[in-house]
N, C-alpha and C. Protein backbone atom coordinates (compact mmCIF):
# COMPACT_ATOMS: atom_id res chain seq x y z
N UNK A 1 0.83 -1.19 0.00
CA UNK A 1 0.00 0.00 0.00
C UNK A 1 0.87 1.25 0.00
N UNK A 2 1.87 1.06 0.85
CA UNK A 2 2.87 2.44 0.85
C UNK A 2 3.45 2.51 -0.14
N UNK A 3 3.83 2.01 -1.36
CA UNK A 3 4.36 1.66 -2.76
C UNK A 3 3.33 2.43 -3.93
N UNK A 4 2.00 2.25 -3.42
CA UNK A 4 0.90 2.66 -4.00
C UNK A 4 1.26 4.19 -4.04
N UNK A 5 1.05 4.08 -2.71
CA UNK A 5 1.02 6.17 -2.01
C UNK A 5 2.24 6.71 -3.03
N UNK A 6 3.30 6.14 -2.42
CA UNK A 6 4.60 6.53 -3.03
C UNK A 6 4.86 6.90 -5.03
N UNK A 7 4.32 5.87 -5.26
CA UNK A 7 3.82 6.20 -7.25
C UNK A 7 3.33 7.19 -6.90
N UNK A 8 2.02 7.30 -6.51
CA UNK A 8 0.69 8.66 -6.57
C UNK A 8 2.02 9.71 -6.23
N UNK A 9 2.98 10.02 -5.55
CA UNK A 9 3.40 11.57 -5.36
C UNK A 9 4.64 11.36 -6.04
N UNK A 10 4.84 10.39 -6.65
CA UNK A 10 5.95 11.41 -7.89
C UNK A 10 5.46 11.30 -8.86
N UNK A 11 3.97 10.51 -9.55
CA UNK A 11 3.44 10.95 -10.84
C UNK A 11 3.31 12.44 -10.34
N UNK A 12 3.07 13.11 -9.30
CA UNK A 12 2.22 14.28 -9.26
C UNK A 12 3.49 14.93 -9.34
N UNK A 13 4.86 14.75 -8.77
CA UNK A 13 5.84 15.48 -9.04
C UNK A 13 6.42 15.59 -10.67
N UNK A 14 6.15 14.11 -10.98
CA UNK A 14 7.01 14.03 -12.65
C UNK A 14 5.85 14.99 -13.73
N UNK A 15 4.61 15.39 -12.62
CA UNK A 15 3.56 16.06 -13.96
C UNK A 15 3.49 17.01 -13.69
N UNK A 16 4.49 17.96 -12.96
CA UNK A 16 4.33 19.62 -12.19
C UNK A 16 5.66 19.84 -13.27
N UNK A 17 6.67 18.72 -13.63
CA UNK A 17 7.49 18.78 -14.08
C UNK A 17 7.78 18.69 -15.91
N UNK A 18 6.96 17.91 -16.13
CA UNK A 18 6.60 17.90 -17.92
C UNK A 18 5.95 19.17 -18.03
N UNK A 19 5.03 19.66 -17.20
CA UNK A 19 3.91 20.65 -18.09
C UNK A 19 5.11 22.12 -18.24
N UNK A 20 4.65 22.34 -19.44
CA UNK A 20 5.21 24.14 -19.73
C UNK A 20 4.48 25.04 -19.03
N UNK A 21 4.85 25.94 -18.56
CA UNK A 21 4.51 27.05 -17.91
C UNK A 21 4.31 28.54 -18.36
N UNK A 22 3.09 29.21 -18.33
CA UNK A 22 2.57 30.20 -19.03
C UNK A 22 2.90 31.70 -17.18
N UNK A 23 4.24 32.18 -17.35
CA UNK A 23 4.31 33.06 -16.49
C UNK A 23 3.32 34.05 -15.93
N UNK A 24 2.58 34.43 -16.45
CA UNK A 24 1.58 35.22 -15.87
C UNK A 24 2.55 36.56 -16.20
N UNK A 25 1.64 37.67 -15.25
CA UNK A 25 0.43 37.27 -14.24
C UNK A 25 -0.82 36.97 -14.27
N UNK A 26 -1.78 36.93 -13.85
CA UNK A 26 -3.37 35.79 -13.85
C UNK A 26 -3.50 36.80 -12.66
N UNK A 27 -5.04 37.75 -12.64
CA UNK A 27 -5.88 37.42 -11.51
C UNK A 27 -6.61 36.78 -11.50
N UNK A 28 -6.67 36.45 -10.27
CA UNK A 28 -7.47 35.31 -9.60
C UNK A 28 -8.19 35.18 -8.16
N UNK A 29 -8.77 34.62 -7.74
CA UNK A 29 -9.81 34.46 -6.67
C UNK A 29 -9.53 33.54 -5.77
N UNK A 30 -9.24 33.22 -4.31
CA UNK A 30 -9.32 32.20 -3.79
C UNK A 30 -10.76 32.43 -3.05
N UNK A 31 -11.29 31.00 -3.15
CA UNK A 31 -12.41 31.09 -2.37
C UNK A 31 -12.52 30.18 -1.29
N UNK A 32 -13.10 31.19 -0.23
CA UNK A 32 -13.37 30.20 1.06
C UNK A 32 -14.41 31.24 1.69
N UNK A 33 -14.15 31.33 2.91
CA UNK A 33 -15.38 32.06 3.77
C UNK A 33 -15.09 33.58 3.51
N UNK A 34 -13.82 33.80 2.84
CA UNK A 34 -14.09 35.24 1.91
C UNK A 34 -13.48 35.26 0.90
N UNK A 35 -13.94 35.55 0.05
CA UNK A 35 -12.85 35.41 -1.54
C UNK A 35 -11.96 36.71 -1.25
N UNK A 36 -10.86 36.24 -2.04
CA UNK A 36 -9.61 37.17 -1.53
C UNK A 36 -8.77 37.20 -2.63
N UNK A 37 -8.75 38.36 -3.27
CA UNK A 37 -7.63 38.48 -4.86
C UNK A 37 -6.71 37.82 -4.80
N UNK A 38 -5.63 37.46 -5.52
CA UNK A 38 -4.22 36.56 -5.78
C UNK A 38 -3.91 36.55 -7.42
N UNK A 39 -2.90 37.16 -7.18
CA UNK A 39 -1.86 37.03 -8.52
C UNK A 39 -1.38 35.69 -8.74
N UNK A 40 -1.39 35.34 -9.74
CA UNK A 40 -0.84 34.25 -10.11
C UNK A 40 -0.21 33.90 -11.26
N UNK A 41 1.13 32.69 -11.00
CA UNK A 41 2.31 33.21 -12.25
C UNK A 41 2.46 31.72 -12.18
N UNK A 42 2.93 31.41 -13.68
CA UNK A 42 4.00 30.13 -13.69
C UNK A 42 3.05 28.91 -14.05
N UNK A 43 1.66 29.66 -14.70
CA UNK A 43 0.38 28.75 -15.29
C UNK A 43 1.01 27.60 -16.02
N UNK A 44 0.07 26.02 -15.70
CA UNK A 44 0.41 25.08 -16.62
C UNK A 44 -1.02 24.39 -16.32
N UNK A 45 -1.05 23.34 -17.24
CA UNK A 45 -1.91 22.26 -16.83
C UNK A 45 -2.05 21.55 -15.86
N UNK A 46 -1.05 21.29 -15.10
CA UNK A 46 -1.08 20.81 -13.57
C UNK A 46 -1.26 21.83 -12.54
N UNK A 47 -0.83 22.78 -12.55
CA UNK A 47 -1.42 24.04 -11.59
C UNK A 47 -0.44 25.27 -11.36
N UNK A 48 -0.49 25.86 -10.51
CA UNK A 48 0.02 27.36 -10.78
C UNK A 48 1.13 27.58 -9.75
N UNK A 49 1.60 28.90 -9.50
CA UNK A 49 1.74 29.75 -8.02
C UNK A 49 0.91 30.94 -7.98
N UNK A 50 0.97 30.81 -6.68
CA UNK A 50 0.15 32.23 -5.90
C UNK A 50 0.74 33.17 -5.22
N UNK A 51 1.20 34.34 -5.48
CA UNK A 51 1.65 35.90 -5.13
C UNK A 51 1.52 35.51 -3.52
N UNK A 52 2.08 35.37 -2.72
CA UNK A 52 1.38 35.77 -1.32
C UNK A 52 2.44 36.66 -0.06
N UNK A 53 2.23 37.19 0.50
CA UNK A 53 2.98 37.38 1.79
C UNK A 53 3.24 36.96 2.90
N UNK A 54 2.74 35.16 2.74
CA UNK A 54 2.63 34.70 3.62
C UNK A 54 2.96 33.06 3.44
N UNK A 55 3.18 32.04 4.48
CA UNK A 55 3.70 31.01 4.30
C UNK A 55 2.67 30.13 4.20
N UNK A 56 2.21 29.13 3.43
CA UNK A 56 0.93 28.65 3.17
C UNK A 56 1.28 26.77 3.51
N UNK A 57 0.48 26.08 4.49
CA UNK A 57 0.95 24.91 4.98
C UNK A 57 0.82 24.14 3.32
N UNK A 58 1.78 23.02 3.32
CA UNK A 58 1.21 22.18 2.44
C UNK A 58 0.04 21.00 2.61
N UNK A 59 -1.09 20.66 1.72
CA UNK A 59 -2.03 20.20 1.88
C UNK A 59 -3.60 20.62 1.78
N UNK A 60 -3.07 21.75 2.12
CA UNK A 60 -4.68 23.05 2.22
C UNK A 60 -5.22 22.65 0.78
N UNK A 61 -6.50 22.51 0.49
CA UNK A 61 -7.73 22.46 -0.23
C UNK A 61 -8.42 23.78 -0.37
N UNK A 62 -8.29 24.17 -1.64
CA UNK A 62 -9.59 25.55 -1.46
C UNK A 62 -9.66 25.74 -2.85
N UNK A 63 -10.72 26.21 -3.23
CA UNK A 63 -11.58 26.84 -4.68
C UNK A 63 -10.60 27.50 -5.19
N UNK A 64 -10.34 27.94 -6.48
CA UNK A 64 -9.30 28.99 -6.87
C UNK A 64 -10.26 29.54 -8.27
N UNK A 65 -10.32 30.64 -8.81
CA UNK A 65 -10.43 31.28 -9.91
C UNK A 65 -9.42 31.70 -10.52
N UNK A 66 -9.82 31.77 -12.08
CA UNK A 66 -8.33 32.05 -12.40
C UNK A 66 -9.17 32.96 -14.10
N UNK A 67 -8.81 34.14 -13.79
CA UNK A 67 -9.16 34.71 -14.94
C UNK A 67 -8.08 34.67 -15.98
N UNK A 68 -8.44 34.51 -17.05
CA UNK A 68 -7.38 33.94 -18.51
C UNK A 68 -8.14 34.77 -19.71
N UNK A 69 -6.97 34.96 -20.29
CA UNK A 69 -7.43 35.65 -21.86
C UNK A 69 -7.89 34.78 -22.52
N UNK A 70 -8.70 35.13 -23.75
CA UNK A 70 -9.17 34.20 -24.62
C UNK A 70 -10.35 33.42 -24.16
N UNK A 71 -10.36 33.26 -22.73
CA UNK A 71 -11.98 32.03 -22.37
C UNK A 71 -12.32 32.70 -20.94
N UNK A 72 -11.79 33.78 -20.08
CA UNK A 72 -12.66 33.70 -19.09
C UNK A 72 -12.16 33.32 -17.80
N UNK A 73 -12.84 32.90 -16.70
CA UNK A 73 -12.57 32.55 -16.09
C UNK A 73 -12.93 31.15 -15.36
N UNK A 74 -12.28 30.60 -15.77
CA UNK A 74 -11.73 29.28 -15.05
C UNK A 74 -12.26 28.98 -13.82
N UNK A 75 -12.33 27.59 -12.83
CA UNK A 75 -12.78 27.47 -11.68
C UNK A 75 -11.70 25.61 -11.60
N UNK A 76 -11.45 25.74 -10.42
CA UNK A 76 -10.67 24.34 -10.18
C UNK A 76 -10.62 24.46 -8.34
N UNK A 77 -10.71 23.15 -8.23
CA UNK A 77 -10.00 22.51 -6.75
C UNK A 77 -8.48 22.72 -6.92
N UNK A 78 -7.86 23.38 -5.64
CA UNK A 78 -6.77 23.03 -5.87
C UNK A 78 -6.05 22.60 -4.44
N UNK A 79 -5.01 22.24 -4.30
CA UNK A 79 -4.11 21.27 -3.08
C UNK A 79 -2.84 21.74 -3.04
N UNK A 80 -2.37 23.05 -1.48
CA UNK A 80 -1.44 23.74 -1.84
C UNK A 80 -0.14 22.47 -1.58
N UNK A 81 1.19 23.16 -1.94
CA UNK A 81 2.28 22.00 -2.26
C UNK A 81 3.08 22.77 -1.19
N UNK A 82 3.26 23.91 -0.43
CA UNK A 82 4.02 23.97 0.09
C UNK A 82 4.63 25.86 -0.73
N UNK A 83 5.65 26.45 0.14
CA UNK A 83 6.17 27.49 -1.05
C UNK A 83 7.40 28.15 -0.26
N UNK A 84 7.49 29.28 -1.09
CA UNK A 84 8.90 29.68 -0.59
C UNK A 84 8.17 31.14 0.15
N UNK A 85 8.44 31.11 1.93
CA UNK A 85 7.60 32.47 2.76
C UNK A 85 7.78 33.82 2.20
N UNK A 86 8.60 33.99 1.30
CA UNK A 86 8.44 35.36 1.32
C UNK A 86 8.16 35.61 -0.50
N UNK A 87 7.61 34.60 -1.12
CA UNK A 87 7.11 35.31 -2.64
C UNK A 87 5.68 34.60 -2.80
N UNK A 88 5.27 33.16 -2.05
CA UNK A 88 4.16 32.86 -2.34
C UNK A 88 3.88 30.86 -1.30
N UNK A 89 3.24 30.72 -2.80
CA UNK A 89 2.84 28.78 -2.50
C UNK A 89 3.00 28.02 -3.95
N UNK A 90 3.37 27.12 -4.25
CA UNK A 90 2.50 26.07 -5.65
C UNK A 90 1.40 25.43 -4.89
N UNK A 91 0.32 25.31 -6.27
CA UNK A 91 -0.85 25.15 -6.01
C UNK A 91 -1.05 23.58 -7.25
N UNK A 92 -1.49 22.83 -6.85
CA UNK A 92 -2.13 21.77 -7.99
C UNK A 92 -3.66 21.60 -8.16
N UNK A 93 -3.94 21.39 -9.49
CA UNK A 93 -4.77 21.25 -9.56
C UNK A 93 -5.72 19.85 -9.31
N UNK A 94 -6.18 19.53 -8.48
CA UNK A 94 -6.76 18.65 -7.94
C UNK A 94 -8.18 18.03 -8.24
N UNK A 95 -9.15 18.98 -8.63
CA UNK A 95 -10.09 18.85 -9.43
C UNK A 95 -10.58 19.61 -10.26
N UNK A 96 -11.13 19.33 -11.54
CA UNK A 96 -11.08 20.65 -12.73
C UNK A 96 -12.21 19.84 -13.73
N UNK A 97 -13.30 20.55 -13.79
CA UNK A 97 -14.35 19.34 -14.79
C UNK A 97 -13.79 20.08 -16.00
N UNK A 98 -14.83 18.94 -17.09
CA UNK A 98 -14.48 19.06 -17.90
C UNK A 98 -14.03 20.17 -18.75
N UNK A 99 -15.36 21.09 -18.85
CA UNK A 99 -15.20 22.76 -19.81
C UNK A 99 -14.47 22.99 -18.94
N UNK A 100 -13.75 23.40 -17.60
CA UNK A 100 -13.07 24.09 -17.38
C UNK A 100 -11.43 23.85 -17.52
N UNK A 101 -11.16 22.22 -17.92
CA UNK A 101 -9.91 21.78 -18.73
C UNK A 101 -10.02 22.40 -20.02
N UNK A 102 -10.51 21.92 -20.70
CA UNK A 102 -10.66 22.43 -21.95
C UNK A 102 -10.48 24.10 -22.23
N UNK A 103 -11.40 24.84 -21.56
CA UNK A 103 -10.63 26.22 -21.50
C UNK A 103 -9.57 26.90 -20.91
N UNK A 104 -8.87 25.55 -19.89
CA UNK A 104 -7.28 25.91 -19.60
C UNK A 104 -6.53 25.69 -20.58
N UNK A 105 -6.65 24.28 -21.20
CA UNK A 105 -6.13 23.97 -22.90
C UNK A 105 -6.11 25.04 -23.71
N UNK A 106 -7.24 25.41 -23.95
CA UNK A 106 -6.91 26.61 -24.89
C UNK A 106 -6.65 27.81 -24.64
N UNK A 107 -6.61 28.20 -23.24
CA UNK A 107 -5.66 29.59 -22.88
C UNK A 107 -4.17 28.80 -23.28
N UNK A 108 -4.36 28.41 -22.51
CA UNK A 108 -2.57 27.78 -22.67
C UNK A 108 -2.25 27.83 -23.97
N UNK A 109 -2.45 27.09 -25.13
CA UNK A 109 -2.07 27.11 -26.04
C UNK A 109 -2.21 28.66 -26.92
N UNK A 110 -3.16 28.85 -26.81
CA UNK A 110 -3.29 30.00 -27.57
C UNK A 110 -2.41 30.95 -27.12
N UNK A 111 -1.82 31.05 -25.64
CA UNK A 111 -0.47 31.88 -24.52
C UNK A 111 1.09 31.41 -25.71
N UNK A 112 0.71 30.37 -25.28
CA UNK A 112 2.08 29.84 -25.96
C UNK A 112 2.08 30.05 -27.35
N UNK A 113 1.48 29.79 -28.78
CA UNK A 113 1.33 30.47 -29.79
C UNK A 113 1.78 31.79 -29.67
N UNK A 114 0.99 32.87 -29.06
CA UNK A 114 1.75 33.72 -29.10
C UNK A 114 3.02 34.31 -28.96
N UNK A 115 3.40 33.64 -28.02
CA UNK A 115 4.85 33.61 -27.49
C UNK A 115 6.18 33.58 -28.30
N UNK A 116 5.58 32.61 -29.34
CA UNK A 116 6.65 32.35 -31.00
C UNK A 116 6.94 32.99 -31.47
């Protein structure tokens, strides 16, 4: 079973690590018992960072928005990873239905196109 666990967190490390990254910045929304602005940089398909002034435990669960050019704004679960105290957290994306993959897909790509 601990072999099990152990796969599950380095697929999640080897897939923070394949995806390309769309720098930002992104506003965005965290939501909980008050939504609260957050910059956000270093966009991919597996998930982001968050601007913060503060040290964020790893594990935390909370709503995130993520406004993007081209489609809008976005909505995902995300599962913080831990961060460095004095610029922010990484965030993964943990749950994301369908349209709202699909319109991360195509911010992303359409980010990166431009970029060329």
């Amino acid at each position: 079973m601990n072999s099990a666990a152990s796969s599950h967190t380095s697929v999640g490390t080897d897939d923070r690590r394949v995806h390309e990254r769309i720098p930002g910045p992104f506003d965005g929304r965290r939501i909980g018992a008050l939504v609260t602005p957050v910059s956000i940089y270093d966009l991919s398909e597996g998930g982001c960072f968050i601007n913060a002034m503060h040290v964020q435990k790893a594990g935390i669960v909370f709503r995130l928005e993520i406004e993007l050019p081209h489609v809008g704004c976005i909505t995902a679960m995300v599962e913080t990873l831990g961060g460095r105290s004095e610029y922010g957290f990484a965030v993964r994306f943990i749950e994301i239905d369908f349209e709202n993959t699909i319109r991360l897909q195509q911010a992303l790509d359409e980010m990166k196109a431009q970029a060329l």
